[in-house]
C-alpha atoms as a PDB file:
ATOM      1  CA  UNK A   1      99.452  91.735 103.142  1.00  0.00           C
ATOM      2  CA  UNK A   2      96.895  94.395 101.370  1.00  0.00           C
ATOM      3  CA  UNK A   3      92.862  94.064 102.713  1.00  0.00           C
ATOM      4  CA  UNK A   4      89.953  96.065 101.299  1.00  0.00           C
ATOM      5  CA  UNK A   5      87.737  96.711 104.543  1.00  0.00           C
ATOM      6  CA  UNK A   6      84.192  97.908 103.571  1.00  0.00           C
ATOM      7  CA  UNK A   7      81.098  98.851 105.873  1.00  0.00           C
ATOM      8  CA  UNK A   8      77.641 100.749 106.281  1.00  0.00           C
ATOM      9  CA  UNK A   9      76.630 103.339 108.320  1.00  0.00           C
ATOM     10  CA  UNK A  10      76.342 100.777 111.754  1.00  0.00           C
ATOM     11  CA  UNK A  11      80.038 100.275 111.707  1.00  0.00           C
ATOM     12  CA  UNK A  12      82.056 103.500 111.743  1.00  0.00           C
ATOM     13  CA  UNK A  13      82.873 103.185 115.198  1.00  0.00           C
ATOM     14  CA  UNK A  14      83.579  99.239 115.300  1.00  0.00           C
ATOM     15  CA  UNK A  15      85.498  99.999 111.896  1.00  0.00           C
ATOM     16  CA  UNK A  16      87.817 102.296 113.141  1.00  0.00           C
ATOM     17  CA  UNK A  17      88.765 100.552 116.110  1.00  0.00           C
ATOM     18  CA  UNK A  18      90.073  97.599 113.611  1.00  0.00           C
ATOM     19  CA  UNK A  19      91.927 100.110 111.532  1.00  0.00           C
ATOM     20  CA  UNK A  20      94.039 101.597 114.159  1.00  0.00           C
ATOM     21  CA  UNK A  21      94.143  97.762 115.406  1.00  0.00           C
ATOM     22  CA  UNK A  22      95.659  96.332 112.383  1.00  0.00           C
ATOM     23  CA  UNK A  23      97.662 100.019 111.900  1.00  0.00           C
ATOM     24  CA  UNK A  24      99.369  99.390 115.389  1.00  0.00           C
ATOM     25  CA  UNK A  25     100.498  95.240 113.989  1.00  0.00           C
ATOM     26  CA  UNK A  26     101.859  96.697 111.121  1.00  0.00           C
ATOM     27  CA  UNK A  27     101.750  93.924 108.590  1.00  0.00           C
ATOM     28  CA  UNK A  28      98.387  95.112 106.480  1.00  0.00           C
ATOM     29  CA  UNK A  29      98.090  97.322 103.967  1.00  0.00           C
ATOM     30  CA  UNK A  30      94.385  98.382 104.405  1.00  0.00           C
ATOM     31  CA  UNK A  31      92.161 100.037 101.514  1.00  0.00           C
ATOM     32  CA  UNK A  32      89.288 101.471 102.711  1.00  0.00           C
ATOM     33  CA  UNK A  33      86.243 101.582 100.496  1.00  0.00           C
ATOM     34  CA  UNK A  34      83.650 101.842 103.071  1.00  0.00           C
ATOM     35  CA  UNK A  35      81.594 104.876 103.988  1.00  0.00           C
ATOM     36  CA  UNK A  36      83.334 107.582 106.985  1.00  0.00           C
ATOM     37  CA  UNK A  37      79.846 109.029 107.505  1.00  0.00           C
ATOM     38  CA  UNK A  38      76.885 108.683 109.802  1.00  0.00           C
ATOM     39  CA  UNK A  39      74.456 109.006 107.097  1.00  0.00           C
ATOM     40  CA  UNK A  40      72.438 105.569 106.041  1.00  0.00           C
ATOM     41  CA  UNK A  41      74.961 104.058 103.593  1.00  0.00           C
ATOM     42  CA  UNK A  42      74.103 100.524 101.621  1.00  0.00           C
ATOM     43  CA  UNK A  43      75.538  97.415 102.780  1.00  0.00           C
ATOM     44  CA  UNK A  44      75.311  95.886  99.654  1.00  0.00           C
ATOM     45  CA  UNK A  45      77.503  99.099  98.038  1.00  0.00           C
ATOM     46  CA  UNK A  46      80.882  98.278 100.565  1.00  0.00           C
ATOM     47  CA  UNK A  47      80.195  94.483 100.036  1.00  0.00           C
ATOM     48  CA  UNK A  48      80.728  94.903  96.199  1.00  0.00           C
ATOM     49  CA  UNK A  49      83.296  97.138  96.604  1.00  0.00           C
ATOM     50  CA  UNK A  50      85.319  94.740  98.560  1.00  0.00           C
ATOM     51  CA  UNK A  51      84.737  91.745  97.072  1.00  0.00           C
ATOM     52  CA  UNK A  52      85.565  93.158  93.456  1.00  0.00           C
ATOM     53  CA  UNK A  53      89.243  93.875  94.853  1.00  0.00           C
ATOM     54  CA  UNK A  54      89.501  90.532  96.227  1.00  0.00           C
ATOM     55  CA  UNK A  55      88.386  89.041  93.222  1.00  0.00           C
ATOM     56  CA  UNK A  56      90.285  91.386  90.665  1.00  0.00           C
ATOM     57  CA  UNK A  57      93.652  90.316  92.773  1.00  0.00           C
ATOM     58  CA  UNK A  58      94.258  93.585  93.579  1.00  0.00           C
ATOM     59  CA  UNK A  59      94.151  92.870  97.661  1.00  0.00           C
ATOM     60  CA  UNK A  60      95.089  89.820  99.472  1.00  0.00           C
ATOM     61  CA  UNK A  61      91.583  89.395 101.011  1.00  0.00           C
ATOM     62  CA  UNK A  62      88.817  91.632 102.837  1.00  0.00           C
ATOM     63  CA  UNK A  63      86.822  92.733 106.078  1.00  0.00           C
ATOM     64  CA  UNK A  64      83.497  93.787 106.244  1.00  0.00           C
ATOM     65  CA  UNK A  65      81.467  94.763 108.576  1.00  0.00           C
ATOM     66  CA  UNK A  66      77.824  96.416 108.996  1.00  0.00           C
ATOM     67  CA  UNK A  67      74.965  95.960 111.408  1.00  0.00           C
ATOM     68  CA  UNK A  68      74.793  92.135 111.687  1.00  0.00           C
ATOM     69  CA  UNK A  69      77.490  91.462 109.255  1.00  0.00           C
ATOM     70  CA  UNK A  70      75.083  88.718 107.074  1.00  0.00           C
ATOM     71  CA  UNK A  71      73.591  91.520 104.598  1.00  0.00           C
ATOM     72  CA  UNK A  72      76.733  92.895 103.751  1.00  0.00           C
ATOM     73  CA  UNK A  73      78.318  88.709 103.456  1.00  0.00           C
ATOM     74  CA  UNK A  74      75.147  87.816 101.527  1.00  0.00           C
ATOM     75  CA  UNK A  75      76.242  91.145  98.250  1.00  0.00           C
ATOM     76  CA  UNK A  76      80.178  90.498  98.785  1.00  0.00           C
ATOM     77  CA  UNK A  77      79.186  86.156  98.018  1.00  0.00           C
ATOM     78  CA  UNK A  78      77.479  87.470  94.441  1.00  0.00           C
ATOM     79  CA  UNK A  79      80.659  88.366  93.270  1.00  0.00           C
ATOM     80  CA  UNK A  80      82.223  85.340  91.447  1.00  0.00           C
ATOM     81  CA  UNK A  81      85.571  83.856  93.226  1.00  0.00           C
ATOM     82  CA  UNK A  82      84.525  85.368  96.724  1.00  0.00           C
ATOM     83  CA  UNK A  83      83.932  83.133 100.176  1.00  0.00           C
ATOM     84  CA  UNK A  84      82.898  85.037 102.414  1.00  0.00           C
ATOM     85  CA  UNK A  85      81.959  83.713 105.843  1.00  0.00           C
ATOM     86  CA  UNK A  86      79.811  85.690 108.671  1.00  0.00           C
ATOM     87  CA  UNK A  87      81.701  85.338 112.166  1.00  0.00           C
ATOM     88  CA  UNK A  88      80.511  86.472 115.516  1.00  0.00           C
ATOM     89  CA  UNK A  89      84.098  84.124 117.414  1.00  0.00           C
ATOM     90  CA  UNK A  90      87.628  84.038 116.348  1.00  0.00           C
ATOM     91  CA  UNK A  91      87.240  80.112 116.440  1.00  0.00           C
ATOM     92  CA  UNK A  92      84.783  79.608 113.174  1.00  0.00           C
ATOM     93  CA  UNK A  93      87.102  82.884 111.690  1.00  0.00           C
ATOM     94  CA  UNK A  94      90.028  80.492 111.836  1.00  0.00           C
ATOM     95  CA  UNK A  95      88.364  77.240 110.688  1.00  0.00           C
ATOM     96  CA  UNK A  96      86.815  79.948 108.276  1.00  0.00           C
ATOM     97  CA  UNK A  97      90.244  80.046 106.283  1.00  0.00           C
ATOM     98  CA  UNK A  98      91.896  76.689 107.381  1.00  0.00           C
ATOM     99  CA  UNK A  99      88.718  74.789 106.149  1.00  0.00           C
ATOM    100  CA  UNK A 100      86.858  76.845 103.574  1.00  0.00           C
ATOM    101  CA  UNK A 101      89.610  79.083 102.028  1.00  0.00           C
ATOM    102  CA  UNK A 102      87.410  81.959 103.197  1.00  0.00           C
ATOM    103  CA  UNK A 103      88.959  85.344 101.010  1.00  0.00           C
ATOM    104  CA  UNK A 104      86.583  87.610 102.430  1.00  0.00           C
ATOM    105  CA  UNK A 105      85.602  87.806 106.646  1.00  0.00           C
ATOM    106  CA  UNK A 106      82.346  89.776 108.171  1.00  0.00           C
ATOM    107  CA  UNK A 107      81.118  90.421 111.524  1.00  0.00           C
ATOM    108  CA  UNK A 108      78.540  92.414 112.930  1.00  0.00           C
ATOM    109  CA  UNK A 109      79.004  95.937 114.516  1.00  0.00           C
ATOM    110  CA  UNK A 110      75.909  95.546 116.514  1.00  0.00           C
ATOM    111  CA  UNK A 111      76.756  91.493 117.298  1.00  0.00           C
ATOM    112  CA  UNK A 112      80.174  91.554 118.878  1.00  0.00           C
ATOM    113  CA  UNK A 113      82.684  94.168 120.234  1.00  0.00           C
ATOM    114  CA  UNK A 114      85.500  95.735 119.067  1.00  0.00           C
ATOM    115  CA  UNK A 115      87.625  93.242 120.963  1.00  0.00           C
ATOM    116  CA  UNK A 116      86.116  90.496 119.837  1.00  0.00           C
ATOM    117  CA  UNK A 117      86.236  91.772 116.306  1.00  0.00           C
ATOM    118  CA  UNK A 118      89.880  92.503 116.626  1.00  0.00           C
ATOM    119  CA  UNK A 119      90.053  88.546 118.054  1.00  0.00           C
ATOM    120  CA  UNK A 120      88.033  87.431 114.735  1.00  0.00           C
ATOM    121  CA  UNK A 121      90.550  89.609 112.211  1.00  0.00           C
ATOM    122  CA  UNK A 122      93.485  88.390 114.213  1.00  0.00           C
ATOM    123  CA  UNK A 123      92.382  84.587 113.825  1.00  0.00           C
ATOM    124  CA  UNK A 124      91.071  84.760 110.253  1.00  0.00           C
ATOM    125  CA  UNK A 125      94.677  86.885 109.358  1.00  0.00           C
ATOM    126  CA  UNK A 126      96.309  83.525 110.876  1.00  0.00           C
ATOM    127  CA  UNK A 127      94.836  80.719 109.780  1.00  0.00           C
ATOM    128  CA  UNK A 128      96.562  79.355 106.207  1.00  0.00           C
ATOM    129  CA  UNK A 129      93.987  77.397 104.288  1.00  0.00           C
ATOM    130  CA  UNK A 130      94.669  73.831 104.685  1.00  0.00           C
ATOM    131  CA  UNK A 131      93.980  72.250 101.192  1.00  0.00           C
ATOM    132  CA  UNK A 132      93.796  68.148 101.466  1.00  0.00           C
ATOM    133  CA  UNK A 133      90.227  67.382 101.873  1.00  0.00           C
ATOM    134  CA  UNK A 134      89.398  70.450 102.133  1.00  0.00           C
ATOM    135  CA  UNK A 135      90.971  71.433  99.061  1.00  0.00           C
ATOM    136  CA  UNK A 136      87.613  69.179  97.254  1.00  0.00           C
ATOM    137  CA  UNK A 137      84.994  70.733  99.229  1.00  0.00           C
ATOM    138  CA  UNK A 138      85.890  74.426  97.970  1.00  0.00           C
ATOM    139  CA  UNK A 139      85.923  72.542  94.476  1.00  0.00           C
ATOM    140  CA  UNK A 140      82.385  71.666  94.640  1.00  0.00           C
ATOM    141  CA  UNK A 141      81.490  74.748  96.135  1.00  0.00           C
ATOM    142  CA  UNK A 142      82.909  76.391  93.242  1.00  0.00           C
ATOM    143  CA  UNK A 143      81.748  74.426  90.775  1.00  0.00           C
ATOM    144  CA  UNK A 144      78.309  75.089  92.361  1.00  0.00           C
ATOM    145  CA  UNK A 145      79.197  78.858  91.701  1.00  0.00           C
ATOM    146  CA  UNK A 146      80.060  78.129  87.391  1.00  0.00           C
ATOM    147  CA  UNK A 147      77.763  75.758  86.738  1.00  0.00           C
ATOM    148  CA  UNK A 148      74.868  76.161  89.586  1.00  0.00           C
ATOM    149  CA  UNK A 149      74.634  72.602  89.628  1.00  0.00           C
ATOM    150  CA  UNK A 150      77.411  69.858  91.555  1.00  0.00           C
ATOM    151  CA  UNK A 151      77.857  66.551  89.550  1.00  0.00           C
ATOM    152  CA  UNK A 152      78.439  64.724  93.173  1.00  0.00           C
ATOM    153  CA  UNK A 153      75.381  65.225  93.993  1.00  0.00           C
ATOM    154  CA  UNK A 154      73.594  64.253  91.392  1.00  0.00           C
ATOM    155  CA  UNK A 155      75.125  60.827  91.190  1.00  0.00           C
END
């Protein structure tokens, strides 16, 4: 499996814990298009970056991480094609994928630890997106996303 992993200036220390983390299981392919520096770096910036990859096909899904992980969520969900869900438990990463077909997870550096975030990449990593039901909710929230309108609920 290949996974962008993006984050701001709040994360370095968080982020590299997950690195050697998913390094050490040695099933992911990690591209990292985040910043390596102390100096203030834009959420927004590592959100795009990640969420173009995901979206181009040219990874398998993404991290991303920066102070409370919703700013950097908030960019990476303007990119058409991208889901990505804000987790702070390895539960909701899980039901994340199985339930939403999440492509994309975040967390917060300055919200949980880096054992919980390793917890939250292992669940999300995981998890295989159910389809069934679930399958018509993504649907809508797609068509939401092309249209920015949803025909069930206008009926």
């Amino acid at each position: 499996m290949k996974l962008a992993i993006g984050n701001d200036h709040s994360a370095l220390s968080i982020k590299a814990e997950v690195v050697e983390h998913l390094n050490e299981r040695g099933d992911v392919e990690l591209v990292d298009v985040g910043t390596n520096s102390s100096e203030s770096f834009d959420y927004a910036i590592s959100g795009y970056r990640v969420a173009r990859l995901v979206a181009d096909g040219e990874v398998d899904g993404g991290i991303l991480i920066c102070g409370t992980g919703v700013g950097i969520s908030l960019a990476a969900n303007k990119v058409h094609g991208i889901r990505a869900c804000v987790c702070s438990e390895p539960y909701s990463a899980e039901l994340s994928k199985r339930h939403n077909d999440s492509n994309i997870i975040c967390f917060g550096a300055r919200v949980v630890g880096p054992e919980v975030a390793k917890q939250i990449v292992d669940a999300w990593l995981g998890a295989e997106f159910e389809g069934g039901r679930h399958a018509r909710r993504v649907a809508q929230i797609m068509e939401i996303e092309e249209t920015q309108s949803l025909s069930a609920a206008e009926e």
